[in-house]
N, C-alpha and C. Protein backbone atom coordinates (compact mmCIF):
# COMPACT_ATOMS: atom_id res chain seq x y z
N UNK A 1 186.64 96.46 128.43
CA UNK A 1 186.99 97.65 127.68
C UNK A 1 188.08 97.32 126.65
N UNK A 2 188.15 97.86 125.77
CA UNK A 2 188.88 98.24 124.61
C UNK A 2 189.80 98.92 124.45
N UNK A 3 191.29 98.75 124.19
CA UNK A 3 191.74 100.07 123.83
C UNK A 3 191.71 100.21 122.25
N UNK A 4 191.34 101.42 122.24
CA UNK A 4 191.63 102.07 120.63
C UNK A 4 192.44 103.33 120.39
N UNK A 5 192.82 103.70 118.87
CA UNK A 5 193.34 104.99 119.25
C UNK A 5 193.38 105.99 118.04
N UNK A 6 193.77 107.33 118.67
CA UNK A 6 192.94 108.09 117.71
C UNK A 6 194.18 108.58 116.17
N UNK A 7 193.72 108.10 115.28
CA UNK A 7 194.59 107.79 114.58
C UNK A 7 194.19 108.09 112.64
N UNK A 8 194.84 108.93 111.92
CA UNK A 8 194.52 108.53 110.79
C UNK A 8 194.94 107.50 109.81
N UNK A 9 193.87 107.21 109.39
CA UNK A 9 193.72 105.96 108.47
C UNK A 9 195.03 106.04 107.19
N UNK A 10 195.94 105.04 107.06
CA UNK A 10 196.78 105.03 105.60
C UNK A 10 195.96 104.03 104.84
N UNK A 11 196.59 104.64 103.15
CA UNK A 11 196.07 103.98 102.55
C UNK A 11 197.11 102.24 102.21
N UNK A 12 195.51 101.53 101.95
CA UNK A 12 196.62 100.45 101.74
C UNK A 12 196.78 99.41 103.09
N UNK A 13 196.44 100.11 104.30
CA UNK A 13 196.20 99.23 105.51
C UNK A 13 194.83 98.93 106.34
N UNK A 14 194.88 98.02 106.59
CA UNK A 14 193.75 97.44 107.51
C UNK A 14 193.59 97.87 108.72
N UNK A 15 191.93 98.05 109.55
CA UNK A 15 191.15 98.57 110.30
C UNK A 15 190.27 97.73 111.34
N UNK A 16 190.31 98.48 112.52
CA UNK A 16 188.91 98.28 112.98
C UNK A 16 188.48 99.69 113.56
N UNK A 17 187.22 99.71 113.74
CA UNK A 17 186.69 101.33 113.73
C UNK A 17 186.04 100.43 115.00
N UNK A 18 185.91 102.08 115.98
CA UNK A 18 184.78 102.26 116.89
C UNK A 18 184.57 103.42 117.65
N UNK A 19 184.10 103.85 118.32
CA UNK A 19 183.81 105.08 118.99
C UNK A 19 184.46 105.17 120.12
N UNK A 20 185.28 105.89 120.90
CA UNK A 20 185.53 105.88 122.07
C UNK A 20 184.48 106.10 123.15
N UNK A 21 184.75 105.68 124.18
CA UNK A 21 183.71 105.86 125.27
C UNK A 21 184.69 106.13 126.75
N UNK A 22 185.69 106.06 126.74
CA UNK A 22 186.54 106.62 127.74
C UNK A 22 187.99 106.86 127.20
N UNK A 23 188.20 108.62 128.04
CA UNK A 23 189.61 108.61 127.59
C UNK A 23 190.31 108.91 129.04
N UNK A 24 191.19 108.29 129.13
CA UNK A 24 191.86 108.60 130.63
C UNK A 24 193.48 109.57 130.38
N UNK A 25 193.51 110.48 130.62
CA UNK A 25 194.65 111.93 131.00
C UNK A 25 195.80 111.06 131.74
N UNK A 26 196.86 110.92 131.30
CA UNK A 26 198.48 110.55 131.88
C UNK A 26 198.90 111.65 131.52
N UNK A 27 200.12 111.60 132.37
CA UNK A 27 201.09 113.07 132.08
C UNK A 27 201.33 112.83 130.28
N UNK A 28 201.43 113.68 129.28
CA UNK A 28 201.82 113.70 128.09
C UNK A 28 201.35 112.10 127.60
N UNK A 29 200.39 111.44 127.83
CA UNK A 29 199.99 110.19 126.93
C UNK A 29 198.66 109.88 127.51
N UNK A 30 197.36 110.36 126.55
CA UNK A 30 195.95 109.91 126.16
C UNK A 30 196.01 108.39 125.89
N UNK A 31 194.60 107.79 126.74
CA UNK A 31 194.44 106.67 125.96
C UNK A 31 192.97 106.55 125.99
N UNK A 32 192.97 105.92 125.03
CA UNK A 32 190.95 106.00 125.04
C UNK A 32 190.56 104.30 124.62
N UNK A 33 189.58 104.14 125.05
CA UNK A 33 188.55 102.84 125.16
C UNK A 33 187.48 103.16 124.73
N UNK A 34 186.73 101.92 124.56
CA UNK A 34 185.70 101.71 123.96
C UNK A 34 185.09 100.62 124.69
N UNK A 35 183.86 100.33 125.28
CA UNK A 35 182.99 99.88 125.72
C UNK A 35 182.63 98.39 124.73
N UNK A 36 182.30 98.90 123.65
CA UNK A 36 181.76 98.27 122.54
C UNK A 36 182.91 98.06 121.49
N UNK A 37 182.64 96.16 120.90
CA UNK A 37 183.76 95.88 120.42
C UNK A 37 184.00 96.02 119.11
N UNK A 38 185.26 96.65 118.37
CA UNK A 38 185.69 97.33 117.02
C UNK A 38 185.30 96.51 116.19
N UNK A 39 184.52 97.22 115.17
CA UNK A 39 184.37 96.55 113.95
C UNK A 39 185.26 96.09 112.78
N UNK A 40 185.28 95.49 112.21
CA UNK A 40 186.20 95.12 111.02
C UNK A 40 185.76 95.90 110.02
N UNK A 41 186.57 96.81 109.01
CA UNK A 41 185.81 97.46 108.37
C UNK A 41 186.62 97.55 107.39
N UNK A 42 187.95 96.77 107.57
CA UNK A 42 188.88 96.73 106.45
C UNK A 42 189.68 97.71 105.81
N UNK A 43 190.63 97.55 104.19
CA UNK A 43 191.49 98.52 104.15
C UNK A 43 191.01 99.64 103.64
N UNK A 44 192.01 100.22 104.07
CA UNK A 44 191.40 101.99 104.12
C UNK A 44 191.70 102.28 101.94
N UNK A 45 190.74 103.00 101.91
CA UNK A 45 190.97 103.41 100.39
C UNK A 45 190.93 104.99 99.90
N UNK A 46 189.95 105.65 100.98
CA UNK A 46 190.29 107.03 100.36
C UNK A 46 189.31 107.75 101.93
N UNK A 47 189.30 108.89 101.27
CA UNK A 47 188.85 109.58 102.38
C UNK A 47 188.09 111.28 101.49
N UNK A 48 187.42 111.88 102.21
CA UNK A 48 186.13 112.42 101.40
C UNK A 48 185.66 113.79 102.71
N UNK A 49 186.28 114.84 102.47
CA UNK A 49 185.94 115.68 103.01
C UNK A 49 184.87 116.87 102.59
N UNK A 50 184.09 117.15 103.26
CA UNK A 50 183.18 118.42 103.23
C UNK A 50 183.05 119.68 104.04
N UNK A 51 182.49 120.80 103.89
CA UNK A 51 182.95 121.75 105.11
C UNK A 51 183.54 122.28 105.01
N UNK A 52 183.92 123.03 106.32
CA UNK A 52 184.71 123.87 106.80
C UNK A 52 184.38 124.37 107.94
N UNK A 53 185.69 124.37 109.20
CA UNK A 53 186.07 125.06 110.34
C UNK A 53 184.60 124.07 110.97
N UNK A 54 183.93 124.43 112.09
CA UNK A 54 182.76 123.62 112.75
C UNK A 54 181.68 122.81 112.09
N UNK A 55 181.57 122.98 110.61
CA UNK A 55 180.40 122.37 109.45
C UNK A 55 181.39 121.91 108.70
N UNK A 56 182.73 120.82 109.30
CA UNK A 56 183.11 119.62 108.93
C UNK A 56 182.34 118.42 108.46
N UNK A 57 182.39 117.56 107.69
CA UNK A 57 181.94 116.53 107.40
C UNK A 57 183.29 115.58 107.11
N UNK A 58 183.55 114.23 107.76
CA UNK A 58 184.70 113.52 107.05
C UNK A 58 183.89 112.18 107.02
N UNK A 59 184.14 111.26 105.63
CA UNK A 59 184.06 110.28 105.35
C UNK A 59 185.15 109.26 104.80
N UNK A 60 185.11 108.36 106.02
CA UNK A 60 186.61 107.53 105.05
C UNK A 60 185.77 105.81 104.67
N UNK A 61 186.34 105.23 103.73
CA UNK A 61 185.84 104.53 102.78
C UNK A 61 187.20 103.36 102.86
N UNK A 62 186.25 102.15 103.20
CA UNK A 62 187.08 101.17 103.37
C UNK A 62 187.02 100.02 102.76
N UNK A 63 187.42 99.30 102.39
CA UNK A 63 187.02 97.76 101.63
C UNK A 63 187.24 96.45 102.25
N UNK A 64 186.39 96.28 102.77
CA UNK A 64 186.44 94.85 103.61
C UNK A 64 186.69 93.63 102.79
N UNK A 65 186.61 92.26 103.71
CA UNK A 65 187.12 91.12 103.26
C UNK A 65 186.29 90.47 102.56
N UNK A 66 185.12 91.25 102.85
CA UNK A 66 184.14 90.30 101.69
C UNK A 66 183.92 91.02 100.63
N UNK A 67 184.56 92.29 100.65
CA UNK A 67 184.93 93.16 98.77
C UNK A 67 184.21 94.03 98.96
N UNK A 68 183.13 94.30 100.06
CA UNK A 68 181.72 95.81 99.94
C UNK A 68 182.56 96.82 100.75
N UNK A 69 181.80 98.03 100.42
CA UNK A 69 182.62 99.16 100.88
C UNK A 69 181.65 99.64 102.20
N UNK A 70 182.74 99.97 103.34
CA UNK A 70 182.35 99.87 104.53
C UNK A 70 182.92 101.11 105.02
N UNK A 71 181.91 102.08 105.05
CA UNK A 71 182.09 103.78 105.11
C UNK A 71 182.12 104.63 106.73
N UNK A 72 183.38 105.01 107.28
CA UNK A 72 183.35 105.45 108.60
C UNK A 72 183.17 107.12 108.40
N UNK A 73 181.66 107.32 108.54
CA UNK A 73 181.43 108.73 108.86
C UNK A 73 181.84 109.09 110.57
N UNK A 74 182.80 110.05 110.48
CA UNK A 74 183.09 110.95 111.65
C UNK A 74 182.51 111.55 112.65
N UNK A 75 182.70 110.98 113.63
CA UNK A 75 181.36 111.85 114.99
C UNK A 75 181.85 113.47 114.98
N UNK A 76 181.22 113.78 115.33
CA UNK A 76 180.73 115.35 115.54
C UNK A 76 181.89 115.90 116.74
N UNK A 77 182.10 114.99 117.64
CA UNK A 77 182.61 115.19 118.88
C UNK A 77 183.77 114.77 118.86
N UNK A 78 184.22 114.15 118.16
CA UNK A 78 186.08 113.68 117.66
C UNK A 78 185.96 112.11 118.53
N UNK A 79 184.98 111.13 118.55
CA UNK A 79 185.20 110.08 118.95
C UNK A 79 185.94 108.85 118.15
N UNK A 80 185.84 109.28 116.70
CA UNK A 80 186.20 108.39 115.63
C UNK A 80 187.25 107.57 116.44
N UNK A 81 187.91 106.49 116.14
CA UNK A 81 188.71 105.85 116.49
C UNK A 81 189.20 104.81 115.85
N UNK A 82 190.33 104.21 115.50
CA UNK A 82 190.72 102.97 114.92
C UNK A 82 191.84 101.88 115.84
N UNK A 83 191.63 100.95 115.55
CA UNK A 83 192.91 99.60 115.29
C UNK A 83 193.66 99.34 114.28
N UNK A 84 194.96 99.48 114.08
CA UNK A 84 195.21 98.75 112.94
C UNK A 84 195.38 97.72 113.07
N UNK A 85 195.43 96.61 111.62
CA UNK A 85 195.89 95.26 112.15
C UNK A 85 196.81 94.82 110.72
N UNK A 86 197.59 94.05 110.63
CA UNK A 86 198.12 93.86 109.65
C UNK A 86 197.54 92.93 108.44
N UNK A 87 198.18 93.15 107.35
CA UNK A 87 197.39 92.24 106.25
C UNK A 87 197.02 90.70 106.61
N UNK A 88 198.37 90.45 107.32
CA UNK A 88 197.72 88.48 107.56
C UNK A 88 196.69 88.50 108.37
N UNK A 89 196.76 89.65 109.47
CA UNK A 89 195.74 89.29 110.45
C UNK A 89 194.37 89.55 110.36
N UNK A 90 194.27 90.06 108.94
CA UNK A 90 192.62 90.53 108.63
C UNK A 90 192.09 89.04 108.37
N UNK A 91 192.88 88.18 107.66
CA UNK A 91 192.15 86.43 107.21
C UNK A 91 191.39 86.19 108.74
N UNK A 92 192.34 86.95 110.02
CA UNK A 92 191.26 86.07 110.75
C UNK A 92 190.35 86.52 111.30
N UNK A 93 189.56 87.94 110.49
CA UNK A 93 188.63 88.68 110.47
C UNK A 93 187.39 88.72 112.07
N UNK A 94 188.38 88.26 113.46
CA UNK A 94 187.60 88.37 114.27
C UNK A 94 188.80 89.10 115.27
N UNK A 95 188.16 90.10 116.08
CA UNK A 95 188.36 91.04 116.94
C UNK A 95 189.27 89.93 118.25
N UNK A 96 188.38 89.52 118.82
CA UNK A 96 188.82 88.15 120.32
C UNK A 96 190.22 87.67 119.65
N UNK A 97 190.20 87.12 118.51
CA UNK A 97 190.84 86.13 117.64
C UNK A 97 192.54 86.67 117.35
N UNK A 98 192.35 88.11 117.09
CA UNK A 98 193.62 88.94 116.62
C UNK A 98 194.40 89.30 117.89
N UNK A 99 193.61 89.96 119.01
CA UNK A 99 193.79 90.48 120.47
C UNK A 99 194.37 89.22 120.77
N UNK A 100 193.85 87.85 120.86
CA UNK A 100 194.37 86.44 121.52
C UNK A 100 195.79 86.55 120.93
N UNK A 101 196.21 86.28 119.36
CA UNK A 101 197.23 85.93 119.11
C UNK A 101 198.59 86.96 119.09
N UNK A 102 197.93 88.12 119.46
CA UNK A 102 199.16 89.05 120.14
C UNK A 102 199.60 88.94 121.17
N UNK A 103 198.46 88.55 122.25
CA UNK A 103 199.32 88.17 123.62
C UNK A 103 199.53 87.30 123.53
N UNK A 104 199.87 86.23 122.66
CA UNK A 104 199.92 84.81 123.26
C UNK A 104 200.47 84.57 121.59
N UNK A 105 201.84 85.38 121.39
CA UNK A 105 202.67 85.00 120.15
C UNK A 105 203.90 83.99 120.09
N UNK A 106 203.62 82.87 121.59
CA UNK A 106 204.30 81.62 121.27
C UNK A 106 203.64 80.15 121.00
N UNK A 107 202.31 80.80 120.76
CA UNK A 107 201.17 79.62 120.05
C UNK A 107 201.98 78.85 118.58
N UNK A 108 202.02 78.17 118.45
CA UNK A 108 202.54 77.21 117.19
C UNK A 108 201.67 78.04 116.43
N UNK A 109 201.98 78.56 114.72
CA UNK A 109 201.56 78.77 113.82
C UNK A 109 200.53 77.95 113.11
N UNK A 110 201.26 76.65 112.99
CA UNK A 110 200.64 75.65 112.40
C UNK A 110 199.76 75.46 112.75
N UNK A 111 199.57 75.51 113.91
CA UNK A 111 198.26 74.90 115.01
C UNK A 111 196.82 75.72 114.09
N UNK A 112 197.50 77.34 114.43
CA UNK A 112 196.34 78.63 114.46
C UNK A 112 196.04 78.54 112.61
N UNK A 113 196.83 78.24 111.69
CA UNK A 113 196.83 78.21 110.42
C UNK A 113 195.77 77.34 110.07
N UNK A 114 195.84 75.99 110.78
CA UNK A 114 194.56 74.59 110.23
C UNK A 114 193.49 74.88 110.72
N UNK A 115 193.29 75.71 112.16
CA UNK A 115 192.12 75.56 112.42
C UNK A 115 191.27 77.01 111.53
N UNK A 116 192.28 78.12 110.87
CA UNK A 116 191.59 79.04 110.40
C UNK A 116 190.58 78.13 108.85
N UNK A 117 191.55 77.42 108.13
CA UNK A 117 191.46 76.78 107.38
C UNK A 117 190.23 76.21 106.95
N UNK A 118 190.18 75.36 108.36
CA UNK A 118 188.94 74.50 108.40
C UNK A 118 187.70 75.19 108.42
N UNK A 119 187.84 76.44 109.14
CA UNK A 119 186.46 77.52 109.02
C UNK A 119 186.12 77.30 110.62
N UNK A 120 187.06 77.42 111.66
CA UNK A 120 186.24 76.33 112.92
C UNK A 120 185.48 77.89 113.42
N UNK A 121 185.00 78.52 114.12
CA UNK A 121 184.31 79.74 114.67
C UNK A 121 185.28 80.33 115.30
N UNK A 122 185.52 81.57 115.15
CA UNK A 122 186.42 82.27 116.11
C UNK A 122 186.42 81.81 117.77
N UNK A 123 185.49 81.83 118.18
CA UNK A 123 185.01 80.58 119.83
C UNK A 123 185.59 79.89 120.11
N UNK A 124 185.25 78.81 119.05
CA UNK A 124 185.63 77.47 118.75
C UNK A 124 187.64 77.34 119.00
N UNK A 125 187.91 78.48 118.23
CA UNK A 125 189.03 78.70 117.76
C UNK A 125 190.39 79.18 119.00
N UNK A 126 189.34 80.39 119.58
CA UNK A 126 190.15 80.93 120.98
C UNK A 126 190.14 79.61 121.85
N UNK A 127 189.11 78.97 122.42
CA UNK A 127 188.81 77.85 122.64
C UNK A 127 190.08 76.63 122.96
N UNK A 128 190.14 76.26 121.87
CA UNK A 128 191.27 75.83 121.81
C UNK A 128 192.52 76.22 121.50
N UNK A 129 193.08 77.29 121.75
CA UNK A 129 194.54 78.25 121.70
C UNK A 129 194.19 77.78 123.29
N UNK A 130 193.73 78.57 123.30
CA UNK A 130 193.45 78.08 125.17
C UNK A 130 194.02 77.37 126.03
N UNK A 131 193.96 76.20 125.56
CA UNK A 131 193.64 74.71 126.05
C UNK A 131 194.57 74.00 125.22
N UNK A 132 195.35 74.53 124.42
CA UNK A 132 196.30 73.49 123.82
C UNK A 132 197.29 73.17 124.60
N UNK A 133 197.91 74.26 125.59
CA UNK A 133 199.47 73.67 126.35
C UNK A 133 198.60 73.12 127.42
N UNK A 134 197.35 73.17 127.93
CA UNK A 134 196.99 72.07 129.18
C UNK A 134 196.94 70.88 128.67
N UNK A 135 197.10 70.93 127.27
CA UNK A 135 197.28 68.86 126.72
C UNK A 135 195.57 68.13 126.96
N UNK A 136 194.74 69.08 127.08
CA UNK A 136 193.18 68.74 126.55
C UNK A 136 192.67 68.15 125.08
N UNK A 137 191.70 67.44 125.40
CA UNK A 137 191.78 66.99 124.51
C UNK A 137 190.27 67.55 123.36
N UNK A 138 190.34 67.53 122.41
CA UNK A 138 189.44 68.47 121.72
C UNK A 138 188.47 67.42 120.38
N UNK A 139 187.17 68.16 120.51
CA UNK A 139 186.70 67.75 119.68
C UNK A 139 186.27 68.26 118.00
N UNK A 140 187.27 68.49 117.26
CA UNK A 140 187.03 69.07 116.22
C UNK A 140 185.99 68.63 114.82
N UNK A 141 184.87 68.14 115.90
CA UNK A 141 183.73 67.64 114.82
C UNK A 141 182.53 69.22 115.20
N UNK A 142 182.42 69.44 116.07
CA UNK A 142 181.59 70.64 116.91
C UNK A 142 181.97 72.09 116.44
C-alpha cells in the first residue's frame, strides 16, 4: 500500500496522482492509501473547473518530464489524490526510486547522482542503494 494525500495541487510544483483505495479514521488525522502505484504526472500548471454544487467537473493539467500534458480529471467520489515531490526529485522520475531515497537519506549523493546519469533502470538502481553498505560487489555492465 501507498500512502497518498488529499491535497491541492500548487502551481509550479511536482506530482504524483492516484486514487485512493483505503482511508483509515484516527482521532482528528485521515490517512488514505492506494493499492496501485502513483503516477508521475508532473508540475502542476493550471486547473479548469465546470459545474456547480453535485454537476462538478474539475480538471487539473500538468506537464511532465517529457514536456506532454498529463490531465488529472477528478473522481466523482472525492478519491483524487496526490504526492508531492520536489524539483530534484522528479529527474528520478520513478515512484520505488524517490520513496527509497527518503528513507534511506544517508546514501552518498554521489553514488545516487552517477548511477542516475548513466540511465541504469530504476531496479537496477534501488538494487544497488541496497547493497552498497553490505560492500557487494556489482555489475554495472547489466
Amino acid at each position: 500500500m501507498y500512502e497518498v494525500y488529499r491535497l491541492t495541487p500548487d502551481p509550479e510544483h511536482y506530482y504524483f496522482y492516484a486514487e485512493y483505495t483505503k482511508k483509515t479514521c484516527e482521532w482528528n488525522a485521515e490517512r488514505y492509501f492506494t493499492s496501485e502505484k502513483p503516477k508521475l504526472v508532473g508540475k502542476f500548471t493550471r486547473r479548469y473547473i465546470d459545474g456547480y454544487n453535485d454537476n462538478i467537473n474539475i480538471i487539473d493539467t500538468f506537464i511532465g518530464t517529457d514536456e506532454k500534458e498529463n490531465r488529472v480529471n477528478y473522481s466523482y467520489c472525492g478519491r483524487t489524490s496526490f504526492v508531492e515531490i520536489t524539483a530534484k526529485e522528479k529527474i528520478y522520475g520513478s515512484w520505488e526510486l524517490i520513496m527509497h531515497l527518503r528513507e534511506n537519506k544517508d546514501k552518498p549523493k554521489i553514488l545516487l547522482e552517477e548511477l542516475v546519469k548513466n540511465a541504469f533502470s530504476p531496479k537496477r538502481v534501488l538494487y544497488i542503494l541496497d547493497n552498497y553498505e553490505k560492500g557487494e560487489d556489482y555489475c554495472f555492465n547489466s
